[in-house]
Protein backbone atom coordinates (compact mmCIF):
# COMPACT_ATOMS: atom_id res chain seq x y z
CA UNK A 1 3.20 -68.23 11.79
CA UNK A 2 1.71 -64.58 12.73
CA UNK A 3 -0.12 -62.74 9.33
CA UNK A 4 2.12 -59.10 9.60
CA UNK A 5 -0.28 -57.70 6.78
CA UNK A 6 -3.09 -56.38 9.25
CA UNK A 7 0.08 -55.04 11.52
CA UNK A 8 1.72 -52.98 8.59
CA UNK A 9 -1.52 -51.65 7.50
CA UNK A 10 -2.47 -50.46 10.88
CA UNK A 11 0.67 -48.81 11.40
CA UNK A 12 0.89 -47.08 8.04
CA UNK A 13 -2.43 -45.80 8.66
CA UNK A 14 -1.37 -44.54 12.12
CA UNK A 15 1.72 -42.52 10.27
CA UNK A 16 -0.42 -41.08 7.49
CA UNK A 17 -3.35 -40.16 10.49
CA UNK A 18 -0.71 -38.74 12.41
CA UNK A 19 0.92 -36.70 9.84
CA UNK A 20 -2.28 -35.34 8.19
CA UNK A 21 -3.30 -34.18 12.46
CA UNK A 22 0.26 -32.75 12.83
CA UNK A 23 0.09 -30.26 9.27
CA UNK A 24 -3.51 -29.46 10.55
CA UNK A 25 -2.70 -28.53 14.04
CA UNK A 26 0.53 -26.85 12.61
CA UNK A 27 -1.31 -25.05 10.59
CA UNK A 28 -3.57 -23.49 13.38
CA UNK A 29 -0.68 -22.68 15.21
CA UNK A 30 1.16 -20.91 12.66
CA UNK A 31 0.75 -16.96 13.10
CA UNK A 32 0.40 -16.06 9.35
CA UNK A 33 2.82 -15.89 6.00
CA UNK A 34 5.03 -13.02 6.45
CA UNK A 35 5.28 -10.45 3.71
CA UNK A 36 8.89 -10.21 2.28
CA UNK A 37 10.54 -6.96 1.31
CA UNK A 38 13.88 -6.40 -0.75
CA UNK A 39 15.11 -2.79 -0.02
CA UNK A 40 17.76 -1.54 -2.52
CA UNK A 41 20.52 1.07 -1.90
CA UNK A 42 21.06 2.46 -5.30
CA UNK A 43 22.44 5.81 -3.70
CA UNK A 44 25.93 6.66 -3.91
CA UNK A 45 26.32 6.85 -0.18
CA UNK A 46 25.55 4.54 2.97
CA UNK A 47 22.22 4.86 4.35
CA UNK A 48 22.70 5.23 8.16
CA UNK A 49 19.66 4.46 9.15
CA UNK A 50 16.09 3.43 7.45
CA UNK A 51 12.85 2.70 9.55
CA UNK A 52 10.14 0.69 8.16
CA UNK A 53 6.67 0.85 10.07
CA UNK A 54 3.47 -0.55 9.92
CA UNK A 55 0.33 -1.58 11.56
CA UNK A 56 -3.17 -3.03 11.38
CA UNK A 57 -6.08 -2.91 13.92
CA UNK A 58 -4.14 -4.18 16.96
CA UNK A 59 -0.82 -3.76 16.31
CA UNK A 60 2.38 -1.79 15.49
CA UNK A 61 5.65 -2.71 14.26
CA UNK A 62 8.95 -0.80 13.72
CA UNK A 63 12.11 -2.11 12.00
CA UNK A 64 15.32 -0.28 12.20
CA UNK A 65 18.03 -0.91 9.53
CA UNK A 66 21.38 0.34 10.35
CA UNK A 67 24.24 1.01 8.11
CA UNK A 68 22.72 0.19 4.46
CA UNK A 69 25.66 0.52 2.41
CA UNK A 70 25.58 1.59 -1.42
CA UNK A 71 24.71 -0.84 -3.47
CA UNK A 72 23.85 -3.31 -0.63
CA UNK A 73 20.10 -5.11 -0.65
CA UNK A 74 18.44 -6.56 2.03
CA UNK A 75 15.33 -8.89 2.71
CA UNK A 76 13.02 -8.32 5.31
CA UNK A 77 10.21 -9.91 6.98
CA UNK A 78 6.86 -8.21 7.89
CA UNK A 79 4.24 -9.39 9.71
CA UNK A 80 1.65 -7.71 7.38
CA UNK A 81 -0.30 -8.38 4.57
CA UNK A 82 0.16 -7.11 0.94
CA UNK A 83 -1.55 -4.12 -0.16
CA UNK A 84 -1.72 -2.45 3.29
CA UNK A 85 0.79 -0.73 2.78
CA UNK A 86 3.80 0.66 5.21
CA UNK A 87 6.28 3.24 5.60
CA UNK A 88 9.90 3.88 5.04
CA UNK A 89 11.97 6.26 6.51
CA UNK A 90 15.96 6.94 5.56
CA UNK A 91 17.72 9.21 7.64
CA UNK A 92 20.68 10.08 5.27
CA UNK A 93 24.22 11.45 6.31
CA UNK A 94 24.18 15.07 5.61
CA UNK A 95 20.89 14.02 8.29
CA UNK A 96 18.32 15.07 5.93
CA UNK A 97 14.92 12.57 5.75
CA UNK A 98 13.73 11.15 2.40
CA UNK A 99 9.70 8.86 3.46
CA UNK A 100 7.53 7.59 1.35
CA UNK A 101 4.55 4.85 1.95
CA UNK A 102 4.92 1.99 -0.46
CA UNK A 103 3.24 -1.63 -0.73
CA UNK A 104 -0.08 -0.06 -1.02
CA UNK A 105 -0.90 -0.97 -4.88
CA UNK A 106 0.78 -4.36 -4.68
CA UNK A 107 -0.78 -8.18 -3.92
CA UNK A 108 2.36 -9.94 -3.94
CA UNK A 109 3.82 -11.49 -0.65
CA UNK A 110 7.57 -10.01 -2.18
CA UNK A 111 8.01 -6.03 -2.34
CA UNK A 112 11.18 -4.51 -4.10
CA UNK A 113 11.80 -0.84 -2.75
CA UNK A 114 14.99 0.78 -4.49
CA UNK A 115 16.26 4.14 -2.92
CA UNK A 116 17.82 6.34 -4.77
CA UNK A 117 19.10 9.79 -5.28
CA UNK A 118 15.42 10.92 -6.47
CA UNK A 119 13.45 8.94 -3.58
CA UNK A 120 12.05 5.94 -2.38
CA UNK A 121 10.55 3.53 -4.83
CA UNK A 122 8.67 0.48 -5.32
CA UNK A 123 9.01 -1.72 -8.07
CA UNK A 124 5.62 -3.43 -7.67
């Protein structure tokens, strides 16, 4: 009769060896944690559109957000890093713009922005 023991051992090692290579090659691969954002419309009107931009030494982003409704919230992903800050721009209906730069003071990888009647304004 065959002794399984040194089989199972080998084969459990293989697993845990394999896993352990697969989180650290993952982890090489992975870009970077996103920064999340929660953007509030606490006007009494729809927002047609809000831009959100941002940057760092080799790269730009711009996200458009259409149709914001009052009262709505949404969560958004940036590929930035917290306190670097980035831009928001609502164009409202009358077509008036309200910006403001927000993130800046903040180290937490989840921003809360609230626009209002008075501005643009972040909770962190």
């Amino acid at each position: 009769m065959t002794n399984f023991k040194p089989l199972v051992l080998l084969t459990l090692m293989g697993v845990v060896v394999g896993a352990f290579g697969m989180k650290l090659w993952y982890g090489l691969q992975y870009p970077g944690r996103p920064l999340f954002v929660e953007i509030s419309n606490m006007r009494g009107e729809i927002i047609p559109l809000l831009k959100i931009e941002h940057g760092s030494d080799t790269t730009q982003e711009k996200i458009l957000l259409t149709q914001l409704r009052a009262g709505e919230t949404r969560m958004i992903t940036l590929n930035h890093e917290p306190s670097r800050g980035y831009s928001l721009e609502a164009q409202l209906l009358d077509g008036s713009k309200v910006e403001a730069c927000v993130g800046k003071m903040s180290d937490r990888w989840v921003n809360r922005v609230i626009i209002t009647s008075n501005g643009i304004f972040s909770k962190d």
